[in-house]
N, C-alpha and C. Protein backbone atom coordinates (compact mmCIF):
# COMPACT_ATOMS: atom_id res chain seq x y z
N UNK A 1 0.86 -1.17 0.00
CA UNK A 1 0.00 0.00 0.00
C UNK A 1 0.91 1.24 0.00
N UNK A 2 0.55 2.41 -1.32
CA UNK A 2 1.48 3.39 -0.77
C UNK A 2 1.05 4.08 0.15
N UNK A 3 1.67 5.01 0.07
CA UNK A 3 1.10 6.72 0.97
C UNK A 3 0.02 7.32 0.80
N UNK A 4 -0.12 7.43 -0.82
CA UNK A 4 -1.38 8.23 -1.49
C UNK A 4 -2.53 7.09 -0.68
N UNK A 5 -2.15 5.76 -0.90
CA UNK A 5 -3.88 5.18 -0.54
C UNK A 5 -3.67 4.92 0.81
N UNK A 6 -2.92 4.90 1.59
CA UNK A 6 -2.96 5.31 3.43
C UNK A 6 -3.77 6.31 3.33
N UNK A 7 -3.16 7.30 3.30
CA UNK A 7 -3.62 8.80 3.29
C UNK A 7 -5.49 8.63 3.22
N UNK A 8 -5.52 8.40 1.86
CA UNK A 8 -7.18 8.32 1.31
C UNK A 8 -7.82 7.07 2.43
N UNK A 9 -7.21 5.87 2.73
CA UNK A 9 -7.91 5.44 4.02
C UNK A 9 -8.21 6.12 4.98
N UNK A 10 -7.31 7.02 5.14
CA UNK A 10 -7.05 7.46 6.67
C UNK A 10 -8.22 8.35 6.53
N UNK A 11 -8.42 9.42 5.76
CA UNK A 11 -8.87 10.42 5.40
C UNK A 11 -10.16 10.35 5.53
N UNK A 12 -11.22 8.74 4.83
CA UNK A 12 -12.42 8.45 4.50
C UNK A 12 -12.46 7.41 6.17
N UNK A 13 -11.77 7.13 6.81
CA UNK A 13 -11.95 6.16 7.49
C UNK A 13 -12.03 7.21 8.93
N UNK A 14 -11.58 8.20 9.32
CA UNK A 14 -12.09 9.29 9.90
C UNK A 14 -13.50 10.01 9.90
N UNK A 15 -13.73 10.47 8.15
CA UNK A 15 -14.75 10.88 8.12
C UNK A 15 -15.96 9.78 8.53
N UNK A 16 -15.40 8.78 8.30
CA UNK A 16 -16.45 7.86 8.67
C UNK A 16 -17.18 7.38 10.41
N UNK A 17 -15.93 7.69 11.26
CA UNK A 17 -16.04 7.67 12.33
C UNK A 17 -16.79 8.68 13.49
N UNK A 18 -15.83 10.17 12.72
CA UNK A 18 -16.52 11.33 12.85
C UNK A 18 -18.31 11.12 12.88
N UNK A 19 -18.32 10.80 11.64
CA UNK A 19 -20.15 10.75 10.74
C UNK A 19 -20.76 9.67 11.95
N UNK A 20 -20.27 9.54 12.43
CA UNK A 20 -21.18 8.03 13.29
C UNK A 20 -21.36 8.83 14.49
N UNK A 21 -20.56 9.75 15.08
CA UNK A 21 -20.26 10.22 16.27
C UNK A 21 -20.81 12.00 16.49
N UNK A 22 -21.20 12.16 15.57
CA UNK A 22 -21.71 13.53 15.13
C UNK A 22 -22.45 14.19 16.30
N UNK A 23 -23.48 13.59 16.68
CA UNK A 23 -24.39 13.92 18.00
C UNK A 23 -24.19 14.05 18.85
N UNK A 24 -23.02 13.82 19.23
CA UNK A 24 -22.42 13.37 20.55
C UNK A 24 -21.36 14.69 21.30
N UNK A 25 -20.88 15.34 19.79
CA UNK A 25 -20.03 16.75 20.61
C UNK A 25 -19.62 17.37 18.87
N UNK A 26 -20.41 18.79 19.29
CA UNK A 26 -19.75 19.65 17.96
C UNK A 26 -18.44 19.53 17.76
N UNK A 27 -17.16 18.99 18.02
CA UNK A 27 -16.24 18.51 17.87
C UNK A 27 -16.37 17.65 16.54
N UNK A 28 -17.39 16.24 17.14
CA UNK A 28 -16.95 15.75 15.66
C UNK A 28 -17.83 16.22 14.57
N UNK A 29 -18.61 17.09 14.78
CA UNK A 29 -18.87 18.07 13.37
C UNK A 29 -17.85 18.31 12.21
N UNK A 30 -16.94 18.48 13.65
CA UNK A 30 -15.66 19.77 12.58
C UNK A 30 -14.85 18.90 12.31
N UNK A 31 -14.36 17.71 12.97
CA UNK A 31 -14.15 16.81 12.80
C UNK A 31 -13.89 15.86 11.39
N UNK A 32 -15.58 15.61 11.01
CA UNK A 32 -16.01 15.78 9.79
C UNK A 32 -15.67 16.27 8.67
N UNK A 33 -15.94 17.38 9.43
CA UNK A 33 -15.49 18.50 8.11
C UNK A 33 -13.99 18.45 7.36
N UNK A 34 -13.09 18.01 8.58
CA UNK A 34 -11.58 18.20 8.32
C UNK A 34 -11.72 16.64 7.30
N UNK A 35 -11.99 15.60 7.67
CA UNK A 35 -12.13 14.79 7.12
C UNK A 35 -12.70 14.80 5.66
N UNK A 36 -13.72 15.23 6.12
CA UNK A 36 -14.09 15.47 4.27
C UNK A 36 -13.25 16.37 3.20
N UNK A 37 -12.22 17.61 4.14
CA UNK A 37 -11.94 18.42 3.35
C UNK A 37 -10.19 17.38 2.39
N UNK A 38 -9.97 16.64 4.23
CA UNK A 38 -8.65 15.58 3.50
C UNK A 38 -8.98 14.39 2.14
N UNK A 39 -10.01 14.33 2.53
CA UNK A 39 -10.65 12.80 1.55
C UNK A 39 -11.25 13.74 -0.01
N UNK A 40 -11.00 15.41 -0.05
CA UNK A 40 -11.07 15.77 -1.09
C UNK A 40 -9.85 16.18 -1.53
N UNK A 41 -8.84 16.32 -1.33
CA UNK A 41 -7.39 16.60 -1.19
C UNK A 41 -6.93 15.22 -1.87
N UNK A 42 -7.44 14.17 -1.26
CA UNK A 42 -7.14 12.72 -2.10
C UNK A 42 -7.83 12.63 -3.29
N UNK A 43 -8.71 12.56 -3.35
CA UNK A 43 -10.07 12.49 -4.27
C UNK A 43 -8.72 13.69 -5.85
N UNK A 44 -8.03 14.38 -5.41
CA UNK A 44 -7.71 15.00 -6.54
C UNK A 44 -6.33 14.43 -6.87
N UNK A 45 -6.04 14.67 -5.64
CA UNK A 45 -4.30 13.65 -5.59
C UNK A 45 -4.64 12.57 -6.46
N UNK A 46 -5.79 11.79 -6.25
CA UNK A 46 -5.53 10.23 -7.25
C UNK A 46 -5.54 10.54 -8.55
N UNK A 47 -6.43 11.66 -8.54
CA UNK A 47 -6.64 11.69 -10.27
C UNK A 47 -8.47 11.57 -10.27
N UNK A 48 -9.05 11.33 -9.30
CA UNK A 48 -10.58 11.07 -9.46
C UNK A 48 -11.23 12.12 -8.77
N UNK A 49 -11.56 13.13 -9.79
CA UNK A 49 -11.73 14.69 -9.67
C UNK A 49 -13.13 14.39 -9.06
N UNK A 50 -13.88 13.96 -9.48
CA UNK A 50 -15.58 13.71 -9.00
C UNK A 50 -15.78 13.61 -7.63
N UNK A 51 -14.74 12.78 -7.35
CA UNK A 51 -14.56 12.18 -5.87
C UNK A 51 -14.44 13.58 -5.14
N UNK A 52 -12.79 13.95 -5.33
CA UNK A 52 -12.49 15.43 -5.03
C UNK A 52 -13.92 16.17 -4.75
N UNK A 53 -14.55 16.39 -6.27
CA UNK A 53 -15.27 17.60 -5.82
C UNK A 53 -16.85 17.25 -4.83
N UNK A 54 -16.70 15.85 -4.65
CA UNK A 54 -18.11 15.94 -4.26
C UNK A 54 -17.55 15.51 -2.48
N UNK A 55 -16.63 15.42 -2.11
CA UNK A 55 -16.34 15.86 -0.89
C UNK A 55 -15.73 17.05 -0.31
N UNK A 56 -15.69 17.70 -1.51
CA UNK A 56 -15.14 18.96 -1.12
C UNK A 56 -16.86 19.97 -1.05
N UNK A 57 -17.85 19.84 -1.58
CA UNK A 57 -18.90 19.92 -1.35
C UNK A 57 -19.46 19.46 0.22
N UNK A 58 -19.13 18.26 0.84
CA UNK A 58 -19.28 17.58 2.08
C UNK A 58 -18.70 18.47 3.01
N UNK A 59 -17.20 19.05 2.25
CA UNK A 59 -16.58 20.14 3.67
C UNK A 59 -17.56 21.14 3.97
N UNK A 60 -18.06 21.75 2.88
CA UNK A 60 -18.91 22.98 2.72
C UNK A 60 -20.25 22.88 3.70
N UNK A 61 -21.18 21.50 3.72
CA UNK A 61 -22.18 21.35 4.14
C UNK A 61 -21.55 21.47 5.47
N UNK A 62 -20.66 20.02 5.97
CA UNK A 62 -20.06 20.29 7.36
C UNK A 62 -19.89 21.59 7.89
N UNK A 63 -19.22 22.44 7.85
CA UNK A 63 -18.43 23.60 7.88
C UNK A 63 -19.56 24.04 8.25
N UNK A 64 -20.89 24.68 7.70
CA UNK A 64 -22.35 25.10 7.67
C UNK A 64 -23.11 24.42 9.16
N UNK A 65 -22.79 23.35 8.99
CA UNK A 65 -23.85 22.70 9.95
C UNK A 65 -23.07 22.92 11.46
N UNK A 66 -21.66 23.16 11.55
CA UNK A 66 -21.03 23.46 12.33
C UNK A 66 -20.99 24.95 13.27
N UNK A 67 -21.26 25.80 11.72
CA UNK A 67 -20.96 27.15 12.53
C UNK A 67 -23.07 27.35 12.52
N UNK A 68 -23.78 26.62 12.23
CA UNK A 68 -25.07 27.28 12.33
C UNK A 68 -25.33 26.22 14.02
N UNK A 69 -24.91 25.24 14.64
CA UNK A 69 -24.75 24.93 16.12
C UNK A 69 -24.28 25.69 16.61
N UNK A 70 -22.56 26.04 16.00
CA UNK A 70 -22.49 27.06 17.16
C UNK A 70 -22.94 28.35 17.18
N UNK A 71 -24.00 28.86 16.54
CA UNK A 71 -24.62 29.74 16.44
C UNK A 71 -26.07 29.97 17.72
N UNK A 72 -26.33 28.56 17.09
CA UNK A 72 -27.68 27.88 18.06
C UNK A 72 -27.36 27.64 19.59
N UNK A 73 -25.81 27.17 19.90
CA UNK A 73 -25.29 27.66 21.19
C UNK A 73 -24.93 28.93 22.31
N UNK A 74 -24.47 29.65 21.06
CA UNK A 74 -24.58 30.89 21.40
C UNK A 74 -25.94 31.83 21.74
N UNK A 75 -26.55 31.60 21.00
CA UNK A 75 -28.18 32.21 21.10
C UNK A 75 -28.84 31.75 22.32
N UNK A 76 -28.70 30.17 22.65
CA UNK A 76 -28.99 29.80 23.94
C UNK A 76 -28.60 30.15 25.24
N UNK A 77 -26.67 30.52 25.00
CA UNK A 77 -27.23 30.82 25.78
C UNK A 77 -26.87 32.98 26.50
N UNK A 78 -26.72 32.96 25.45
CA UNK A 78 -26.97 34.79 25.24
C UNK A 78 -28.02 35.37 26.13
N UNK A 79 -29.24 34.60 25.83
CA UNK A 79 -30.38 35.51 26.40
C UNK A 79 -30.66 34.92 27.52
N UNK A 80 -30.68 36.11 28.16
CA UNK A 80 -31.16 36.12 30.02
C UNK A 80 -32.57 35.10 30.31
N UNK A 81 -32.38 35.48 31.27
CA UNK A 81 -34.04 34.40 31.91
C UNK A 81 -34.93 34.88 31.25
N UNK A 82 -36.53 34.55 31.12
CA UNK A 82 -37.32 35.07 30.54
C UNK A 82 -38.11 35.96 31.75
N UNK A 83 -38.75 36.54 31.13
CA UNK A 83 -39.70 37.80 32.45
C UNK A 83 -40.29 36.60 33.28
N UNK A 84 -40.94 35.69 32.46
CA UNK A 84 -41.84 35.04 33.51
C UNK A 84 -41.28 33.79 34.84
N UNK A 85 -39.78 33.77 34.54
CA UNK A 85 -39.13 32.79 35.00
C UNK A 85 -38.04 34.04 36.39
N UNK A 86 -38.71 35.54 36.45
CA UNK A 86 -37.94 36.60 37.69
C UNK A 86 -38.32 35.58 39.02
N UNK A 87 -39.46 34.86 39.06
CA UNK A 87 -39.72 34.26 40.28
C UNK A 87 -40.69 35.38 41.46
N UNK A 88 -40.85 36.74 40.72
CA UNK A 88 -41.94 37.43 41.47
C UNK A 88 -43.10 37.49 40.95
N UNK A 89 -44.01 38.02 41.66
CA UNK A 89 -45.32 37.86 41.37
C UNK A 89 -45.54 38.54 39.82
N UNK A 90 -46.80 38.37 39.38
CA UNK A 90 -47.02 38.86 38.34
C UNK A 90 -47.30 40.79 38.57
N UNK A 91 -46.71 41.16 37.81
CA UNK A 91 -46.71 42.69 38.09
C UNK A 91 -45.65 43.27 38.60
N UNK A 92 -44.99 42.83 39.64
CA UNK A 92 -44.31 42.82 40.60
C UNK A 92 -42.98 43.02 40.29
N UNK A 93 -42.20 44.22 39.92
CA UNK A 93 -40.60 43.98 39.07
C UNK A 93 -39.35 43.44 40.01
């Protein structure tokens, strides 16, 4: 086995692990992402451009789904308590 097809194992055999583990910590989001962006880096290295570009497409979605969580994290937790959760009476500031 050379390098080039280590590499492209390594590369798809990550993303693959990542992809299983996704739910579990925005980590392996990005994770993912790095993975998909290496397994398109191969995908051109071999010579099989299709490959290349349709995981280099995969970085793009990753990358997206990554920064729109941590977006959804941030928003959570940005905003203060709600009025109705002050714990005083109604009216009552």
């Amino acid at each position: 086995m050379d390098a080039l097809t280590t590499f492209g194992l390594f590369s798809v055999g990550m993303g693959l692990v990542f992809y299983a583990f996704e739910d579990r910590s925005h980590w392996c989001i990005l994770g993912f992402a790095l993975a998909c962006f290496l397994g398109s880096i191969y995908g051109f290295l071999q010579g099989a451009w299709p490959f290349g570009l349709v995981e280099g497409v995969w970085t793009v979605v990753a990358i997206r789904r990554w920064l729109a969580f941590q977006r959804e994290k941030k928003d959570r937790y940005s905003s203060g308590p709600s009025p109705s959760s002050s714990g005083g009476a109604a009216g009552v500031p």
